[in-house]
N, C-alpha and C. Protein backbone atom coordinates (compact mmCIF):
# COMPACT_ATOMS: atom_id res chain seq x y z
N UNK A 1 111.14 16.96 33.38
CA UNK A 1 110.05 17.23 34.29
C UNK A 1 109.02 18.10 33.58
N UNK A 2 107.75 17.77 33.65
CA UNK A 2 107.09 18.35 32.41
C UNK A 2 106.43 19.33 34.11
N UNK A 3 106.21 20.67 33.74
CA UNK A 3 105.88 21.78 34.21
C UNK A 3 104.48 22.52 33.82
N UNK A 4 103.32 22.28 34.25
CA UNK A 4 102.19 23.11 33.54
C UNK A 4 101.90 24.13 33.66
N UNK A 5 101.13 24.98 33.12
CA UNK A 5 101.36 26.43 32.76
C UNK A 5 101.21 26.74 33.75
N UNK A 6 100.16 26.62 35.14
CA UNK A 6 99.44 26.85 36.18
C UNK A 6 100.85 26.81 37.65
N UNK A 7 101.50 25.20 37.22
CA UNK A 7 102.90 25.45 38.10
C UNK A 7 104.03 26.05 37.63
N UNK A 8 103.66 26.41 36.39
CA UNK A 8 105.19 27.70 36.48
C UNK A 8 104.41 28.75 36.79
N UNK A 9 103.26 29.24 36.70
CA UNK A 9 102.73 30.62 36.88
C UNK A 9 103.09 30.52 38.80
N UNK A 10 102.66 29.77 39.42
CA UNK A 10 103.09 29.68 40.77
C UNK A 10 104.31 29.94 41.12
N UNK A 11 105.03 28.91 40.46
CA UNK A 11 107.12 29.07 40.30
C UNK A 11 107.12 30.06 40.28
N UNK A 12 107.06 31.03 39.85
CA UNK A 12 107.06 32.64 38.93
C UNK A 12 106.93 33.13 40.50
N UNK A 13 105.38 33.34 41.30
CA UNK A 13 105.00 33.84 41.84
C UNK A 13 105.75 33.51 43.39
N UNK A 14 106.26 32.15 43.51
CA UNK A 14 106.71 32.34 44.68
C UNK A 14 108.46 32.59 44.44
N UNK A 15 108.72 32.52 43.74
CA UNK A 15 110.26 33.20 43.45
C UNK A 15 110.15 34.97 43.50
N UNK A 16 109.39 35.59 42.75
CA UNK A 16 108.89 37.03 43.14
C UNK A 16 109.01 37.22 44.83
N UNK A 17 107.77 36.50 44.96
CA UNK A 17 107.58 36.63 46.41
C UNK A 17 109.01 36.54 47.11
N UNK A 18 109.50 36.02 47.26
CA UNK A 18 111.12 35.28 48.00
C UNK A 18 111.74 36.67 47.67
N UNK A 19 111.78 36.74 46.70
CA UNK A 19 113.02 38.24 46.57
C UNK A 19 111.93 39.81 47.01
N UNK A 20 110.97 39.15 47.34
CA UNK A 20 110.77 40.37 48.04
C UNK A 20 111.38 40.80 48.82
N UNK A 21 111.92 39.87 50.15
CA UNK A 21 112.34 40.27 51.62
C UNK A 21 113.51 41.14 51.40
N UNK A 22 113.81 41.91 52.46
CA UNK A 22 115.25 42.31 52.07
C UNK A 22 116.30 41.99 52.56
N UNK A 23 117.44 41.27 51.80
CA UNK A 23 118.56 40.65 51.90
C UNK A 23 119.45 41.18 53.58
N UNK A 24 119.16 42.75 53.33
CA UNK A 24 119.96 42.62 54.88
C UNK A 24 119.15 44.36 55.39
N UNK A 25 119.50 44.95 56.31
CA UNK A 25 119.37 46.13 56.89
C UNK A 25 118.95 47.31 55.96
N UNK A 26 119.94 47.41 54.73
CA UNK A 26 120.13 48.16 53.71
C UNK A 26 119.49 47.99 52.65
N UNK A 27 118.70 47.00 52.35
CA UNK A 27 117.55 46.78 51.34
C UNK A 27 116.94 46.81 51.62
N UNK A 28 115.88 47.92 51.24
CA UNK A 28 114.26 47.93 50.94
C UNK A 28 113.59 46.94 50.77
N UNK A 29 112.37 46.69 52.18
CA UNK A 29 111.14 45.93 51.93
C UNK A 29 110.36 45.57 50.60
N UNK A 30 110.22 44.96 50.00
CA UNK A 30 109.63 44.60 48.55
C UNK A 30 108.08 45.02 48.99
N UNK A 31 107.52 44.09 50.10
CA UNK A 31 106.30 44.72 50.15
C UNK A 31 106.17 45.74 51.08
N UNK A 32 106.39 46.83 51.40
CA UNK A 32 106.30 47.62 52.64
C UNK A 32 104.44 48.35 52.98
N UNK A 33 103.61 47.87 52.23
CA UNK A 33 102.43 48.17 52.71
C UNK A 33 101.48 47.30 51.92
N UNK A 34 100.41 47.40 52.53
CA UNK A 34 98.83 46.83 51.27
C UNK A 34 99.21 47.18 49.84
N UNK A 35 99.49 48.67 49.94
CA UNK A 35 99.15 49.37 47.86
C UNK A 35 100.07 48.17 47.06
N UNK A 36 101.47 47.69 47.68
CA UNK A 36 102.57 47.32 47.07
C UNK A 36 101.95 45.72 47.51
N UNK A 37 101.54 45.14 48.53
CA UNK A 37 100.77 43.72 47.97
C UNK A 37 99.57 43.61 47.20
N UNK A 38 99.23 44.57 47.03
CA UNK A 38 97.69 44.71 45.86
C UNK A 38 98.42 44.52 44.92
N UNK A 39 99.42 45.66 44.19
CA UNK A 39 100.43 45.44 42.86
C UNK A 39 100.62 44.03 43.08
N UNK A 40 101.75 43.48 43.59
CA UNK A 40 101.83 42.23 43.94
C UNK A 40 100.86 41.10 43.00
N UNK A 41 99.88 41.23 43.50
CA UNK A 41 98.35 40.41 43.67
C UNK A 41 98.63 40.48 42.21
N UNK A 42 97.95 41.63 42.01
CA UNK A 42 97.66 42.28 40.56
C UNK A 42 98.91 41.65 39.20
N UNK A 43 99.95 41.93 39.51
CA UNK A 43 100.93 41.46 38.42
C UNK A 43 101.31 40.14 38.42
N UNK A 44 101.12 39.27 39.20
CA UNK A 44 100.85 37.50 39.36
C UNK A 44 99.54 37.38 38.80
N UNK A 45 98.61 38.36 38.43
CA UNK A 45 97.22 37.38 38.02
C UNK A 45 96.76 36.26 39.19
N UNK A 46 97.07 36.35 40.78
CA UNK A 46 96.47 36.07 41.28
C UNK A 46 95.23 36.40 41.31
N UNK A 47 94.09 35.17 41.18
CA UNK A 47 92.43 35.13 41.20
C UNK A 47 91.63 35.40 42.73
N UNK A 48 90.79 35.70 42.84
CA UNK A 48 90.41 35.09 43.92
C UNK A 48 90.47 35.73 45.11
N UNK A 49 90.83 37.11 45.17
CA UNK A 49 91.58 37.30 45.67
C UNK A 49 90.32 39.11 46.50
N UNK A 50 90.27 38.96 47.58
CA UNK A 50 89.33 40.19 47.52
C UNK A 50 90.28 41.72 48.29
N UNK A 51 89.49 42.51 48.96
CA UNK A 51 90.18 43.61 49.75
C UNK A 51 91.58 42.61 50.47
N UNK A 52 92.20 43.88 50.59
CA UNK A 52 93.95 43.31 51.31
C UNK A 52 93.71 44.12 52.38
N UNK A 53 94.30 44.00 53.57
CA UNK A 53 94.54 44.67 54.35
C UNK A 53 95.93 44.52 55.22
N UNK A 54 96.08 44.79 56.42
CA UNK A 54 97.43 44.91 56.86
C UNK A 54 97.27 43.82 57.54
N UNK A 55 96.49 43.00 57.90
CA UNK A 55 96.26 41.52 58.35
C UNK A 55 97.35 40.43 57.16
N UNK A 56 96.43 40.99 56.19
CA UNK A 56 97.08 40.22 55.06
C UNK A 56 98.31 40.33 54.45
N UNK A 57 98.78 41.60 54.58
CA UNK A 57 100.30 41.56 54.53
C UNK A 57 101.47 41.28 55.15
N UNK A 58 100.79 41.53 56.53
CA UNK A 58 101.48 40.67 57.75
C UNK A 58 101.66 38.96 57.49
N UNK A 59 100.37 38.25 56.78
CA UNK A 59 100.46 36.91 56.76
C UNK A 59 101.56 36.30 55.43
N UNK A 60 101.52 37.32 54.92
CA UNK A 60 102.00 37.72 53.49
C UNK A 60 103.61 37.15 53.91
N UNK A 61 104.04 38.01 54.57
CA UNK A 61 105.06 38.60 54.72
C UNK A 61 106.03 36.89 55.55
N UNK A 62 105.09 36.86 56.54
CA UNK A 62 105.37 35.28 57.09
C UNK A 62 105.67 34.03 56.63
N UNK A 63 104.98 33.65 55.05
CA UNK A 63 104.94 32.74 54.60
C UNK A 63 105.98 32.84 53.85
N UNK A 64 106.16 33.97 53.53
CA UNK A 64 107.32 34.57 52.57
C UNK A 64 108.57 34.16 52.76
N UNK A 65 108.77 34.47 54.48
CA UNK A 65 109.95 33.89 54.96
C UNK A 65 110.12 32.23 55.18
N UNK A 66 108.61 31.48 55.06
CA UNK A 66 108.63 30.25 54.87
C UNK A 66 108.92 29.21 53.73
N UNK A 67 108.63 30.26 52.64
CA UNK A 67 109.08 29.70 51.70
C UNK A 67 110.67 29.88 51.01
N UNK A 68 111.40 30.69 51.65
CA UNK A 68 113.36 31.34 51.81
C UNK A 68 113.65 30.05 52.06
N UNK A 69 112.97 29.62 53.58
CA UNK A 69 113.62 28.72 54.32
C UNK A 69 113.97 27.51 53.28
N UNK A 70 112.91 27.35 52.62
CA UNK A 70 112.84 25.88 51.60
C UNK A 70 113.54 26.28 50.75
N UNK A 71 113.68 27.72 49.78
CA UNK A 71 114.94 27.49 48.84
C UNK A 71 116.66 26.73 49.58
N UNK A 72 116.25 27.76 50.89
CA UNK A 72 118.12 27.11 51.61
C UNK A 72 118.03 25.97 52.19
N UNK A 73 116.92 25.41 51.76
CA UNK A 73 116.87 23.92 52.51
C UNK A 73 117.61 22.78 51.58
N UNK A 74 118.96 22.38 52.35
CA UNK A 74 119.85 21.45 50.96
C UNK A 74 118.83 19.75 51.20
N UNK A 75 118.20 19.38 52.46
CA UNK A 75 117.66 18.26 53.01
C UNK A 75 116.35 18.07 52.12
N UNK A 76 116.03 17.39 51.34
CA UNK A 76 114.62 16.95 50.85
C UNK A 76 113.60 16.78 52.30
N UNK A 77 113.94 16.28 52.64
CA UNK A 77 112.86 15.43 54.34
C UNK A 77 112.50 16.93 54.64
N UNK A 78 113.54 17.86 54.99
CA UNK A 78 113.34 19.08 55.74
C UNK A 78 112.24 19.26 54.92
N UNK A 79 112.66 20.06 53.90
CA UNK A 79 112.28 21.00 52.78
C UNK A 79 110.71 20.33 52.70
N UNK A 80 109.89 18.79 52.55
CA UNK A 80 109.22 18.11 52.52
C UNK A 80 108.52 18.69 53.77
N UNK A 81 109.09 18.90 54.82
CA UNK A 81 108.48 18.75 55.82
C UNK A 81 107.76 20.09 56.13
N UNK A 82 108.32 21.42 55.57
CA UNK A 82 108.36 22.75 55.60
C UNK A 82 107.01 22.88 55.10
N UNK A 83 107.56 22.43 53.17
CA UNK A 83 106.25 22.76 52.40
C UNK A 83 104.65 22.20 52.74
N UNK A 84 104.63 20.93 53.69
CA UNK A 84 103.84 20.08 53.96
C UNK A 84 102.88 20.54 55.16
N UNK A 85 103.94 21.40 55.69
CA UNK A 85 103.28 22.58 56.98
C UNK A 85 102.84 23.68 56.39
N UNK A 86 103.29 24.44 55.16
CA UNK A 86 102.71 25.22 54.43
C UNK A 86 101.05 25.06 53.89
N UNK A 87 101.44 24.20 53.50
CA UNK A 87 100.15 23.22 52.40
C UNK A 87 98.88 22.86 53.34
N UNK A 88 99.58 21.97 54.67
CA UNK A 88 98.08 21.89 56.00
C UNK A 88 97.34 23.11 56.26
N UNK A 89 98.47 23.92 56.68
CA UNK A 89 98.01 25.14 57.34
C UNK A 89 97.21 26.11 56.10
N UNK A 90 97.25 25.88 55.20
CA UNK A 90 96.47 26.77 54.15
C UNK A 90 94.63 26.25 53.52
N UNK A 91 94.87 25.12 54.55
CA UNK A 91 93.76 24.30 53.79
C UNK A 91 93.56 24.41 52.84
N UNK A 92 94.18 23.45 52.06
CA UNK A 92 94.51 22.88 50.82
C UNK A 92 93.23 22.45 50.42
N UNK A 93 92.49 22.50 49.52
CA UNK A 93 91.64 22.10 48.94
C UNK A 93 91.50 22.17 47.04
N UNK A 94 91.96 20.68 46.45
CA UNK A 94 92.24 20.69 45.22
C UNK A 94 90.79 21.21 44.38
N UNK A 95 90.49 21.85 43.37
CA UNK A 95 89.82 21.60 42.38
C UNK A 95 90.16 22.00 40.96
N UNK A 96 89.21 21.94 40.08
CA UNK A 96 89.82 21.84 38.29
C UNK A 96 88.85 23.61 38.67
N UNK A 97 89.28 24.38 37.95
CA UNK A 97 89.26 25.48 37.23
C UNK A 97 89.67 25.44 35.96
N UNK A 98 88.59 26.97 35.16
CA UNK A 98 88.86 27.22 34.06
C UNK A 98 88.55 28.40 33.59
N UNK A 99 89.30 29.42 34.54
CA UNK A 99 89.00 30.63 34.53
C UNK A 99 89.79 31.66 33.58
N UNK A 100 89.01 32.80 33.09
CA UNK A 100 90.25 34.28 32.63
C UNK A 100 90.40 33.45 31.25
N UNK A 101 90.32 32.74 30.28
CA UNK A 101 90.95 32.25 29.24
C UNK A 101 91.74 31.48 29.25
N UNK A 102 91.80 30.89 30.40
CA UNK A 102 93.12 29.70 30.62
C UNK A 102 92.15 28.33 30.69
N UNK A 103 93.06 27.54 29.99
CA UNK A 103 92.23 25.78 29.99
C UNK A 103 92.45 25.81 31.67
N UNK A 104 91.61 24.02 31.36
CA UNK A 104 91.51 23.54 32.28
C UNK A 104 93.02 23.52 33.50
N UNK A 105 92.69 23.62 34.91
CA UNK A 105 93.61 23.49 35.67
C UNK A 105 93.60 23.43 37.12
N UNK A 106 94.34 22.92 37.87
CA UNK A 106 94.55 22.98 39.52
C UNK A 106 94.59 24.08 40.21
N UNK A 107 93.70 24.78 41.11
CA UNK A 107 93.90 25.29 42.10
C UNK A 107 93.68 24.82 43.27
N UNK A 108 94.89 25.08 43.90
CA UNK A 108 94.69 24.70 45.52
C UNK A 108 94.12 25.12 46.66
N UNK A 109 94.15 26.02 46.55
CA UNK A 109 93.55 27.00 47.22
C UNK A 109 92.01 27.06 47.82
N UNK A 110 91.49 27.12 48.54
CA UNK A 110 90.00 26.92 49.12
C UNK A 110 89.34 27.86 48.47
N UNK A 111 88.29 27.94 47.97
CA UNK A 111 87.47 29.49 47.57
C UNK A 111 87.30 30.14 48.84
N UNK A 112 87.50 31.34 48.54
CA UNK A 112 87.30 32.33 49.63
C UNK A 112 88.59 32.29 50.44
N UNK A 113 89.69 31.73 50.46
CA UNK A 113 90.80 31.54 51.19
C UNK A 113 91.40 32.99 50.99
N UNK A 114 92.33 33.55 51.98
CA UNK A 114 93.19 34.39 52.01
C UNK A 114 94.19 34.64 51.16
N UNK A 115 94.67 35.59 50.83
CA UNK A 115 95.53 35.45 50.04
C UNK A 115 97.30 35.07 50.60
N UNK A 116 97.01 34.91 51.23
CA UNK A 116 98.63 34.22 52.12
C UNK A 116 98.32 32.60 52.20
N UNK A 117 97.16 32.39 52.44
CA UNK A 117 96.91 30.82 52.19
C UNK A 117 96.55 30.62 50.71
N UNK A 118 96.41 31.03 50.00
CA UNK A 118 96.27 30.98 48.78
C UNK A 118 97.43 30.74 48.04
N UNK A 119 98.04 31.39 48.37
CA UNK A 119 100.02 31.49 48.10
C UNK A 119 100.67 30.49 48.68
N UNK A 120 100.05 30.10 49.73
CA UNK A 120 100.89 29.02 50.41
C UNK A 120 100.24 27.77 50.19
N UNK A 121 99.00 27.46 49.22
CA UNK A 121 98.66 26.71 49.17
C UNK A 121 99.18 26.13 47.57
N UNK A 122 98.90 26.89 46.40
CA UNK A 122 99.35 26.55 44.86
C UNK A 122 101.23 27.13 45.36
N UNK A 123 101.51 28.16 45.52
CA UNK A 123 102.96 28.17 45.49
C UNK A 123 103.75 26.82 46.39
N UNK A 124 103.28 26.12 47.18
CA UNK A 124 103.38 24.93 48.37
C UNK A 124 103.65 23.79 47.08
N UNK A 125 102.32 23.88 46.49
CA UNK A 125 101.79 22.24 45.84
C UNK A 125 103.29 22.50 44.13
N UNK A 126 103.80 23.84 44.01
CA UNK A 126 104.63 24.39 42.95
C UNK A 126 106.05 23.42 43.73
N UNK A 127 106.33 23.79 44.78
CA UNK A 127 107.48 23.61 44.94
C UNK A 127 107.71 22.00 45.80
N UNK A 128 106.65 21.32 45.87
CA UNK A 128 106.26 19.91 46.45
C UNK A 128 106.67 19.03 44.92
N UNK A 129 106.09 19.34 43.95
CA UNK A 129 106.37 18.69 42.52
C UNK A 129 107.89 18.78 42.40
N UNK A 130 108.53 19.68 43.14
CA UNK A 130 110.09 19.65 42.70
C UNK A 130 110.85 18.43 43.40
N UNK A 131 110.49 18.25 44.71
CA UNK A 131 110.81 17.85 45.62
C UNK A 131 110.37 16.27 45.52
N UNK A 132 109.09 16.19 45.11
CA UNK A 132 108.61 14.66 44.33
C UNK A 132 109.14 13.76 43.22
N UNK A 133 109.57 15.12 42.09
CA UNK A 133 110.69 14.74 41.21
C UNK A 133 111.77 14.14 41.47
N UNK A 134 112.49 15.05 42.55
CA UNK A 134 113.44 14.30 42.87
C UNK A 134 114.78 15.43 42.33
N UNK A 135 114.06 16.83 42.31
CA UNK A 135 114.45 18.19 41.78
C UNK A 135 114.79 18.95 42.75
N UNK A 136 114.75 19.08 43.52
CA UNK A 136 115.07 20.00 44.64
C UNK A 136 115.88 20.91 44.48
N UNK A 137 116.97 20.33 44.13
CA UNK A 137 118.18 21.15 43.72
C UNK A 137 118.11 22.16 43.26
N UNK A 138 117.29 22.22 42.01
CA UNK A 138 116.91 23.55 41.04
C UNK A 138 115.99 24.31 41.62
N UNK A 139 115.33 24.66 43.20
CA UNK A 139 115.39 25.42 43.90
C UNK A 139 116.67 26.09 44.32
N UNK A 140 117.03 27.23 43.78
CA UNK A 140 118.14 27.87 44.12
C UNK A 140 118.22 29.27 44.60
N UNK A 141 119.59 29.88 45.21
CA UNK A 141 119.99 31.18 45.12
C UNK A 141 121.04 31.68 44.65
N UNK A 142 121.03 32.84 43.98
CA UNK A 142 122.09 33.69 43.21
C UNK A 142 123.34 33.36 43.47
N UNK A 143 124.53 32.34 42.97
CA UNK A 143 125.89 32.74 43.49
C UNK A 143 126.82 33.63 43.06
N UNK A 144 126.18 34.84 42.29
CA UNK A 144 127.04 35.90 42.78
C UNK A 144 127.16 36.80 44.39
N UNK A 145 128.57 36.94 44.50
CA UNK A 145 128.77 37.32 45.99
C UNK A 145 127.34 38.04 46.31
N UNK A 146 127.00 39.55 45.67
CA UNK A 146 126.53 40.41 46.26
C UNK A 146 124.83 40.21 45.66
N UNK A 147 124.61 39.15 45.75
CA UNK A 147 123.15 38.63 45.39
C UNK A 147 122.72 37.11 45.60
N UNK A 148 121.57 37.41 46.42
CA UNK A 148 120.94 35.82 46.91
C UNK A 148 119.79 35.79 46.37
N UNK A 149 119.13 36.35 45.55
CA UNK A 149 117.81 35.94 45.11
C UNK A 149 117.60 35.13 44.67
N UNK A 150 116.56 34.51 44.88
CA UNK A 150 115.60 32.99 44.46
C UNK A 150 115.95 32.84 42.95
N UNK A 151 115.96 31.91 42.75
CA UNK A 151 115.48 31.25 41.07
C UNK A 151 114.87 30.04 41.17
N UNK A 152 114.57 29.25 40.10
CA UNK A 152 114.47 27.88 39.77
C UNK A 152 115.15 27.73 38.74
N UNK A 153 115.80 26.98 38.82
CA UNK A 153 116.91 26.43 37.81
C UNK A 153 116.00 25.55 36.50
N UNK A 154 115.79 25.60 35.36
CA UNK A 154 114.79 25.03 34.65
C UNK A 154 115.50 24.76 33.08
N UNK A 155 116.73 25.08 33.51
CA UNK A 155 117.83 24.81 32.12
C UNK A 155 117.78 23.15 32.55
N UNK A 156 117.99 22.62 30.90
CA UNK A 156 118.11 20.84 30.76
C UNK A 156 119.07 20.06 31.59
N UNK A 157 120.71 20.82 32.13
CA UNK A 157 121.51 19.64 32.46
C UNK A 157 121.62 20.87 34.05
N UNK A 158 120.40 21.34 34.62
CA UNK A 158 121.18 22.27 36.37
C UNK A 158 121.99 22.91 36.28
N UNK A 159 122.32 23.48 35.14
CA UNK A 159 123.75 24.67 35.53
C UNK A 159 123.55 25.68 35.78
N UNK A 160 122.49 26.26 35.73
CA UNK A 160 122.01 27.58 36.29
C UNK A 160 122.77 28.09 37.34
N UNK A 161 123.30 29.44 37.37
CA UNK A 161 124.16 29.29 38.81
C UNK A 161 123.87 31.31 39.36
N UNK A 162 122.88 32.03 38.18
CA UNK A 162 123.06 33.75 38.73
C UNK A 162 121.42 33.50 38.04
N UNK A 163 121.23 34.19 39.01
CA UNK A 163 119.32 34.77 39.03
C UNK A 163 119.37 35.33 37.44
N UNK A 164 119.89 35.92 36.96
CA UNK A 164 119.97 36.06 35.55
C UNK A 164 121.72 36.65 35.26
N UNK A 165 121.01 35.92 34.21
CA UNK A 165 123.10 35.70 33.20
C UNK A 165 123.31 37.23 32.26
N UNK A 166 122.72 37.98 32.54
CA UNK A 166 122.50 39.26 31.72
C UNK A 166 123.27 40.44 32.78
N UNK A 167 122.43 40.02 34.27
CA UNK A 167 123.00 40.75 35.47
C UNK A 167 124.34 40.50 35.84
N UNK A 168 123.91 39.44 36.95
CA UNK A 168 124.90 38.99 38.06
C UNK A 168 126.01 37.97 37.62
N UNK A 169 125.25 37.15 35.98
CA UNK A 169 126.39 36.68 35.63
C UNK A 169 127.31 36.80 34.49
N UNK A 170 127.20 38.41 33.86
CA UNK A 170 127.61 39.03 32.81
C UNK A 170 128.54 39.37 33.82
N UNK A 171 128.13 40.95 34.94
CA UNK A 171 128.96 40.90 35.60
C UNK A 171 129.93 40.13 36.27
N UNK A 172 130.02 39.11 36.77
CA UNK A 172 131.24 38.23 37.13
C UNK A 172 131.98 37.76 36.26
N UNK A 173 131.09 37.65 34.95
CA UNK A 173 132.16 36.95 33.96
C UNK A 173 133.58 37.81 33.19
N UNK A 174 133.04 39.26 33.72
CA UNK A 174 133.52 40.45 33.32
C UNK A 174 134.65 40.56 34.14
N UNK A 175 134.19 40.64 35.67
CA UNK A 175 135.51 40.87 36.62
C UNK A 175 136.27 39.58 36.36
N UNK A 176 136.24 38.47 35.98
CA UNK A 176 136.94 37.16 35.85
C UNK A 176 137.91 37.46 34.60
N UNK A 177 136.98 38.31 33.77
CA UNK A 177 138.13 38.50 32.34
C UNK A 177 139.35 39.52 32.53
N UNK A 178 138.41 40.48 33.65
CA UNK A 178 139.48 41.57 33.49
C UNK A 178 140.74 41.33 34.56
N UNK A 179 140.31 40.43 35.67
CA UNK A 179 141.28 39.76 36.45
C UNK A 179 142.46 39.40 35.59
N UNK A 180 141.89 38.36 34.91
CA UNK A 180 142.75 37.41 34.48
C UNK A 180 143.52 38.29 33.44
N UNK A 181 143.17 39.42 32.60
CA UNK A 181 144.18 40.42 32.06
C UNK A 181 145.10 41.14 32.96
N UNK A 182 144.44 41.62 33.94
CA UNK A 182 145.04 42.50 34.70
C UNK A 182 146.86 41.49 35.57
N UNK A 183 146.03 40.06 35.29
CA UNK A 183 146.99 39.23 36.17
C UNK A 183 148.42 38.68 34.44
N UNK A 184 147.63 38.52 33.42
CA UNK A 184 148.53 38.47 32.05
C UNK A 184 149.57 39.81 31.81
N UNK A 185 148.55 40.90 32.59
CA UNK A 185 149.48 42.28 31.91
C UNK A 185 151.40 42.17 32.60
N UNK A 186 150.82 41.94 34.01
CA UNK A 186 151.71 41.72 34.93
C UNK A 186 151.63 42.86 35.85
């Protein structure tokens, strides 16, 4: 599946986004005000993009949970149907850009659009190409127990299986070794 710079920079941005929320009671809000969706804004190199306010983090925050829904969506049709309500509702409007030093490329996004429709419009059209492929799958979440965060799976044969293999899947591979000693020692 060939990936252009413009839809992994999206991939990127709506996987961020996704692990913003917090997993349960006991985790901290990712975005808990404007300053922390400005950062946000700011470290995606989202364009386009003017004053934030608490309007906008509120919308922020909504789509956010719209786009969760589609990682846990195992149904293509669903997941199709989700992103497709994403994508209307953002008024989608394609054109070629060639902004900041970057070649030519797609944004979806309307000029002057919000930045929650903006997100829901290129992060939408990011995760629609998966789903067109015939990729879905490699929309994923963490299967270590004590972690669900987003990924995209983008290894050659789908085995991807921990948001990163350094973290969540060093650690497991660790308790698996020391099990299995602890179970050899007797």
């Amino acid at each position: 599946m060939l990936i252009t710079h413009d839809t992994r920079c999206a991939l990127d941005t709506v996987v961020d986004l996704v692990n913003t929320a917090p997993e349960d009671e006991a985790t901290p809000e990712g975005l808990p005000d404007t300053a922390a969706l400005e950062e946000f804004v700011r470290n995606h190199e989202i364009s386009d993009v003017g004053i934030l306010s608490e309007f906008d983090l509120s919308a922020v925050r909504r789509i956010r949970g719209r786009f969760a829904a589609v990682f846990a969506e195992a149904d293509p049709r669903a997941a199709a149907r989700q992103i497709n309500e994403l994508v209307a509702a953002a008024g989608t409007t394609p054109r070629l850009t060639d902004h900041d030093g970057y070649d030519w490329h797609v944004h979806y996004f309307a000029p002057g659009a919000s930045v929650a429709d903006h997100l829901a419009a290129d992060c939408g059209m990011a995760l629609a190409f998966f789903v067109v492929a015939g990729e879905q799958e490699r929309l994923r979440r963490c299967e270590a127990p004590d972690c669900r965060r987003a990924f995209v799976d983008l290894s050659r044969n789908r085995s991807r299986r921990y948001c990163d293999s350094r973290t969540c899947g060093n650690r497991l591979h660790v308790a698996a070794y020391r099990a299995r000693r602890k179970e050899a020692a007797g």
